[in-house]
Protein backbone atom coordinates (compact mmCIF):
# COMPACT_ATOMS: atom_id res chain seq x y z
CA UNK A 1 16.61 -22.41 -30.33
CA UNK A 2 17.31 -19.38 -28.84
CA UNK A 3 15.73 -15.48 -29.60
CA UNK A 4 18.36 -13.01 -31.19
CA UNK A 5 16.04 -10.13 -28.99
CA UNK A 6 12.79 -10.01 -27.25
CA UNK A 7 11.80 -6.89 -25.26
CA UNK A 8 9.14 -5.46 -23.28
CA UNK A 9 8.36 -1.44 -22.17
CA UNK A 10 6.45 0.34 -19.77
CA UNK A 11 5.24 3.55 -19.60
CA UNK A 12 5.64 6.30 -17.05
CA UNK A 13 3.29 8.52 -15.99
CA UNK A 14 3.17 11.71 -15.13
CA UNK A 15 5.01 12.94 -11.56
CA UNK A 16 7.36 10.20 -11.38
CA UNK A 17 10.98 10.12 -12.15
CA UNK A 18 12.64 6.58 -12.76
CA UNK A 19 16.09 6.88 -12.75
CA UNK A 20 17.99 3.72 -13.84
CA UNK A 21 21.75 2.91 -13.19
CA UNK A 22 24.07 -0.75 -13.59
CA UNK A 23 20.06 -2.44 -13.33
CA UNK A 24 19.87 -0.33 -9.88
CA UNK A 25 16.04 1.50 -10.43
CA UNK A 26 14.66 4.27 -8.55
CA UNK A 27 11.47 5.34 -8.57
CA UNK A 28 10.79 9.07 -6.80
CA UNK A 29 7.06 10.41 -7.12
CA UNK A 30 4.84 12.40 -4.78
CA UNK A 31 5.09 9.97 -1.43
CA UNK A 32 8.70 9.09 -1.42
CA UNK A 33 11.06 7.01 -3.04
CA UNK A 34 11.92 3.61 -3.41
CA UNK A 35 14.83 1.90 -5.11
CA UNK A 36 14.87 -1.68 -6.65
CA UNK A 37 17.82 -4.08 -7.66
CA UNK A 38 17.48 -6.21 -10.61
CA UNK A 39 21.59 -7.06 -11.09
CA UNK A 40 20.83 -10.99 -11.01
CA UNK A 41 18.78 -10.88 -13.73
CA UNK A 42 20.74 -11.34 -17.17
CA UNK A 43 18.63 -8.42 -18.62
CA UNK A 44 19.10 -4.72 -20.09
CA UNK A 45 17.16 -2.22 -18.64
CA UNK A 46 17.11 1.59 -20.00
CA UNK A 47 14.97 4.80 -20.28
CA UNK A 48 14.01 5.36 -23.98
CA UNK A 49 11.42 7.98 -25.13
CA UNK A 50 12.73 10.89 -22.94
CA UNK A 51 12.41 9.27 -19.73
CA UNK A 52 8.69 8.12 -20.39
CA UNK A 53 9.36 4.77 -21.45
CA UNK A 54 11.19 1.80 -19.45
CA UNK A 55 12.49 -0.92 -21.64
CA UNK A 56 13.55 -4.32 -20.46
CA UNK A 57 15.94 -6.60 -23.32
CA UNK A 58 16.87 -10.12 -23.74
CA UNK A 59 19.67 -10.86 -25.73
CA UNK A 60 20.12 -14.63 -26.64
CA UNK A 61 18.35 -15.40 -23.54
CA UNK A 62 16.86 -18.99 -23.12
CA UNK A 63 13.41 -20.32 -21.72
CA UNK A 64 13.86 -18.70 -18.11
CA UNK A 65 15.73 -15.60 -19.23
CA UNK A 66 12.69 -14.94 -21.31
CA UNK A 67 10.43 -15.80 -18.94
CA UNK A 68 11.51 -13.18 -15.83
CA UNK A 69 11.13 -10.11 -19.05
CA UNK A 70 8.46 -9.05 -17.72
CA UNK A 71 9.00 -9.20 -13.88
CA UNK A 72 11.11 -6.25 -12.95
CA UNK A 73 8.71 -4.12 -14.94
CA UNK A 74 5.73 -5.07 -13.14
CA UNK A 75 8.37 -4.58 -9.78
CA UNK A 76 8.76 -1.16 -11.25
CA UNK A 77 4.69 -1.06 -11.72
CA UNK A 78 4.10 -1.63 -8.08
CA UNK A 79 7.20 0.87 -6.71
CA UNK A 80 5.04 3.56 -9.27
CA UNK A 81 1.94 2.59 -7.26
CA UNK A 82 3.40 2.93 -3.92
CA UNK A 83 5.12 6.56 -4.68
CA UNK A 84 2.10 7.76 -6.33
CA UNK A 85 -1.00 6.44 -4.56
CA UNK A 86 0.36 3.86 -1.65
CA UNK A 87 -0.64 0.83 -0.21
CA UNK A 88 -2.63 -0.18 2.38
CA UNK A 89 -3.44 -3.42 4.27
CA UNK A 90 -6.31 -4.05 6.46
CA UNK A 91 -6.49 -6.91 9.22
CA UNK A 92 -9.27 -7.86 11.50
CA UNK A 93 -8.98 -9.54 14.71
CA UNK A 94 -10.98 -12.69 15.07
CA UNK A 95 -11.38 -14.48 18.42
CA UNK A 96 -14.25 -16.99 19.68
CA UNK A 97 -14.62 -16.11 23.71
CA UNK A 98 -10.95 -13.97 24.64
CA UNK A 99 -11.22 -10.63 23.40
CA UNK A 100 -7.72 -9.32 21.37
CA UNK A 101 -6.50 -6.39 22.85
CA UNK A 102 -3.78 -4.04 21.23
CA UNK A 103 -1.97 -0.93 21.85
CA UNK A 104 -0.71 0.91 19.12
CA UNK A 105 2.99 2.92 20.55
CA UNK A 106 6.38 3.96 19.35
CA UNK A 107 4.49 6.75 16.89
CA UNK A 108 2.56 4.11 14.87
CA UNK A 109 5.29 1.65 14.25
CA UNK A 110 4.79 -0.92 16.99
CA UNK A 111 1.91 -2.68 18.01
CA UNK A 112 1.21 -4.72 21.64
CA UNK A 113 -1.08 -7.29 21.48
CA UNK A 114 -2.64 -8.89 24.96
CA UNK A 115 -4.98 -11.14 25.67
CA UNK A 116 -5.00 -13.48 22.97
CA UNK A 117 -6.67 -16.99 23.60
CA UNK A 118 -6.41 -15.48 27.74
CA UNK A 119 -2.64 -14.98 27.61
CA UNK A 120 -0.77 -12.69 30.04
CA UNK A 121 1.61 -12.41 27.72
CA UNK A 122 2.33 -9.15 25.32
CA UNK A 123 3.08 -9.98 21.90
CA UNK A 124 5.42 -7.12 20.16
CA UNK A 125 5.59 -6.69 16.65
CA UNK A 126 7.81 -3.86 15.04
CA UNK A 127 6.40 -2.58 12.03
CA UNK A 128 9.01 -2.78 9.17
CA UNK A 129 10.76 0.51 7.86
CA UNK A 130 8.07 2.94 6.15
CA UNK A 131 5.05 1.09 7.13
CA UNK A 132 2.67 2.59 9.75
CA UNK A 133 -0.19 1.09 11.88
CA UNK A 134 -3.09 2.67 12.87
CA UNK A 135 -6.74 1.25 13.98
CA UNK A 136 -10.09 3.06 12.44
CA UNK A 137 -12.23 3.30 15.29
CA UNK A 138 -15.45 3.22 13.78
CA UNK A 139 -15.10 -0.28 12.62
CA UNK A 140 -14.18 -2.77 15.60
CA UNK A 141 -11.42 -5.19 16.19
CA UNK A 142 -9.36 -3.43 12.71
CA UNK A 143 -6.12 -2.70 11.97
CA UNK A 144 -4.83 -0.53 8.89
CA UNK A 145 -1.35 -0.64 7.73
CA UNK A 146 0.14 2.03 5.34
CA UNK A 147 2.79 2.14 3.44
CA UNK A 148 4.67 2.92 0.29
CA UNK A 149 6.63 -0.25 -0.38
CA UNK A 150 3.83 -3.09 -1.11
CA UNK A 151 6.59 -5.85 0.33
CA UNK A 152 7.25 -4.15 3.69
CA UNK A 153 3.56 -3.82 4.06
CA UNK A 154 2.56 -7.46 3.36
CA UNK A 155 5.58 -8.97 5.28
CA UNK A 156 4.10 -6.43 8.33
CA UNK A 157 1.30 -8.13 8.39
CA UNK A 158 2.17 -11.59 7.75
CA UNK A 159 4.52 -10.56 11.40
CA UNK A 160 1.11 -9.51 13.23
CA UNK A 161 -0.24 -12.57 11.63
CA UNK A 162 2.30 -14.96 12.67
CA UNK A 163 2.72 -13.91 16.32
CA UNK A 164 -0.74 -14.88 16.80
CA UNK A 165 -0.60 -18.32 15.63
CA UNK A 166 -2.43 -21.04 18.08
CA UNK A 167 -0.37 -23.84 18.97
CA UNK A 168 -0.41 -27.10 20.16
CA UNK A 169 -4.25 -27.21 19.74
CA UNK A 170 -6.60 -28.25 16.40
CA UNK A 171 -6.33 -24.92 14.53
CA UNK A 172 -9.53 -25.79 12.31
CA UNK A 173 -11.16 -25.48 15.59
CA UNK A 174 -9.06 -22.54 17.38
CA UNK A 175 -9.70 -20.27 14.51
CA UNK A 176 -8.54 -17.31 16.95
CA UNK A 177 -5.62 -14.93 15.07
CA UNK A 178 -5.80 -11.35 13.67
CA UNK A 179 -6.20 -12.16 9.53
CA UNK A 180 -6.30 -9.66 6.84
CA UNK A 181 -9.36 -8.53 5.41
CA UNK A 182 -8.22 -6.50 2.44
CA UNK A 183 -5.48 -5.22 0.27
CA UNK A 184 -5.93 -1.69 -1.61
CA UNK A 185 -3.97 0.98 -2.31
CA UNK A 186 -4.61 4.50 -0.51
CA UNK A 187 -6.68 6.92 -2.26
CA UNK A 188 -5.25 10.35 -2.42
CA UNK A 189 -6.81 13.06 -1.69
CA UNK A 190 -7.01 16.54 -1.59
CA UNK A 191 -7.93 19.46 0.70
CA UNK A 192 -9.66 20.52 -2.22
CA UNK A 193 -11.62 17.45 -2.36
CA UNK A 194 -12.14 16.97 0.95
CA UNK A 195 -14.02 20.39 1.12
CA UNK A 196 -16.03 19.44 -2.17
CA UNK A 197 -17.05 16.12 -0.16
CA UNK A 198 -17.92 17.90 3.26
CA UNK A 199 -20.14 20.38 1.19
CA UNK A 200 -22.25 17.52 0.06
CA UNK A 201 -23.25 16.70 3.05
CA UNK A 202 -21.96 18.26 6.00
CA UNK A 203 -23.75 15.72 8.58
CA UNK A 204 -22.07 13.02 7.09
CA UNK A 205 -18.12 13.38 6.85
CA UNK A 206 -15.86 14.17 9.69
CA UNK A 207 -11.98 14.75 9.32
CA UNK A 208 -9.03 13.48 10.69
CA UNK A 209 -5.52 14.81 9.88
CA UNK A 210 -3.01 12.68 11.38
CA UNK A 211 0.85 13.85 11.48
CA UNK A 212 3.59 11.07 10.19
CA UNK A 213 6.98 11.69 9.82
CA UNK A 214 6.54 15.15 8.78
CA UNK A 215 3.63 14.06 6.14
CA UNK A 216 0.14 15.12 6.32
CA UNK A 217 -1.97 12.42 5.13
CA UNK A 218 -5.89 13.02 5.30
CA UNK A 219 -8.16 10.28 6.43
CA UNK A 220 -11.98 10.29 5.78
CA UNK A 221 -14.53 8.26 7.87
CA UNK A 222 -17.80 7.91 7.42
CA UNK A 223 -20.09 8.17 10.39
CA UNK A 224 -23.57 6.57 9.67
CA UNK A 225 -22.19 3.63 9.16
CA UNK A 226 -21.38 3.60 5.77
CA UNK A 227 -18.04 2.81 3.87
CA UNK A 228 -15.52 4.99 1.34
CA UNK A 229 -16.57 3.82 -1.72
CA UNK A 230 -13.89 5.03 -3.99
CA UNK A 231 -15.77 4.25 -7.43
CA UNK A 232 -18.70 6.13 -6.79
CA UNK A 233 -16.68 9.43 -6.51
CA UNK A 234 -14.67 9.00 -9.18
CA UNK A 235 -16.83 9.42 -11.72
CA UNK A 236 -17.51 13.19 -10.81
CA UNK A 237 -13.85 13.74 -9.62
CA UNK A 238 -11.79 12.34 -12.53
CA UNK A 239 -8.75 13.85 -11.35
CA UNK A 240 -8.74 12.09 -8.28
CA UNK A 241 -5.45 9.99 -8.55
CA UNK A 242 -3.41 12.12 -10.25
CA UNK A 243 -0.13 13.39 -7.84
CA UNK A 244 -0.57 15.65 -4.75
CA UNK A 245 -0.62 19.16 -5.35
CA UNK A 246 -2.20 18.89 -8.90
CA UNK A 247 -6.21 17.73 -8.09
CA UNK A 248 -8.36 19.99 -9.54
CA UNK A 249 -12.19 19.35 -8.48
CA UNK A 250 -14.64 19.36 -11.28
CA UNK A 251 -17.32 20.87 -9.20
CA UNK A 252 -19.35 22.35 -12.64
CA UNK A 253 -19.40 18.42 -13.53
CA UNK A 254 -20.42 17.67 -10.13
């Protein structure tokens, strides 16, 4: 038996423009765009409510057909994330008695790595397009990757990950590699914020603005030895996520 119609929507937020055309999506919002193509799927995708609303149909469609409805609109979820807020991929390096070394070149799209398991040789990995590398010096042996596109990302760092593979030897031993530690998504924010944060304590926060591609994307450290936490801030900055440009501290709430 086969379903006449069965459809599925998603809404848009606000400071994103999805523009769909022949099942080709693009997504444009604060950080970029990003453009997805869903012709192999036997679907009908369209813009209903204004522009607010993507809608994904199934006409007729059997077991499978109905099955992949909801895909491209959680594809569509993620591209939203990465124009919006971004993504970001953290990997540690772990080693037993050889120390990893890496260089980060080529403006923060290539990294070197040396001296894995006592190697001469330099391991090269190209970062793939939109996806930048960086290491957070207050936390040792770390790499961060950024990007918009939550693909490009992972597949960057399954590339670090793979060129450090050990061979020939009992890997449940030889545990040495660089691994990720954690997936998130950046957190934007604000000059605005960042001045409400530094006036908390002063002591506490230092600032680093760091120039990509013509972006300016500010990174906060903390330097006690403690660790972003996110969560905790949100509660007195509700705005926190919403687009660049449009944070507005609550600093009575605060």
């Amino acid at each position: 038996m086969k379903t006449i119609r069965s459809s599925q929507t998603m809404d848009i937020p606000e400071g994103v423009k999805v523009r769909v055309k022949a099942k080709l999506i693009e997504v444009e919002g604060p950080r970029g765009k990003l453009t997805r193509n869903f012709k192999h799927l036997n679907l009908d995708l369209e813009l209903i409510d204004g522009g607010r609303k993507l809608k994904a149909d199934a006409w007729f469609g059997s077991h499978k057909t109905m099955a992949a409805i909801r895909m491209p609109l959680s594809h569509v979820q993620n591209l939203i994330t990465g124009v919006t807020k971004g993504y970001r991929y953290k990997m540690r390096f772990v080693y037993a008695h050889f120390p990893i070394n890496s260089s980060i070149t080529n403006s923060s799209s290539t990294i070197e790595i040396r001296n894995f398991l006592g190697e001469k040789k330099v391991r090269k990995v190209d970062m793939l397009e939109g996806v930048y590398i960086s290491r957070f010096e207050k936390v040792k042996d770390e790499l961060i990757l950024d990007g918009n596109d939550v693909e490009l990302v992972s597949r960057s760092a399954a590339l670090i990950n793979q060129k450090c593979h050990v061979k020939n030897k009992d890997i449940r031993k030889f545990l040495d590699g660089i691994y990720v530690s954690e997936k998130d998504v950046i957190t934007i924010v604000s000059c605005e914020v960042l001045l409400w944060l530094f006036s908390l304590n002063p002591k506490c926060w230092t600032k680093e603005i760091k120039l990509f591609k013509g972006k300016m994307k500010y990174h906060l450290q903390w330097t006690h030895g403690l660790m972003i936490n996110h969560e905790r801030f949100s509660r007195h900055m509700p705005n926190m996520n919403t687009p660049r440009g449009q944070v507005t501290p609550n600093l009575q709430g605060a």
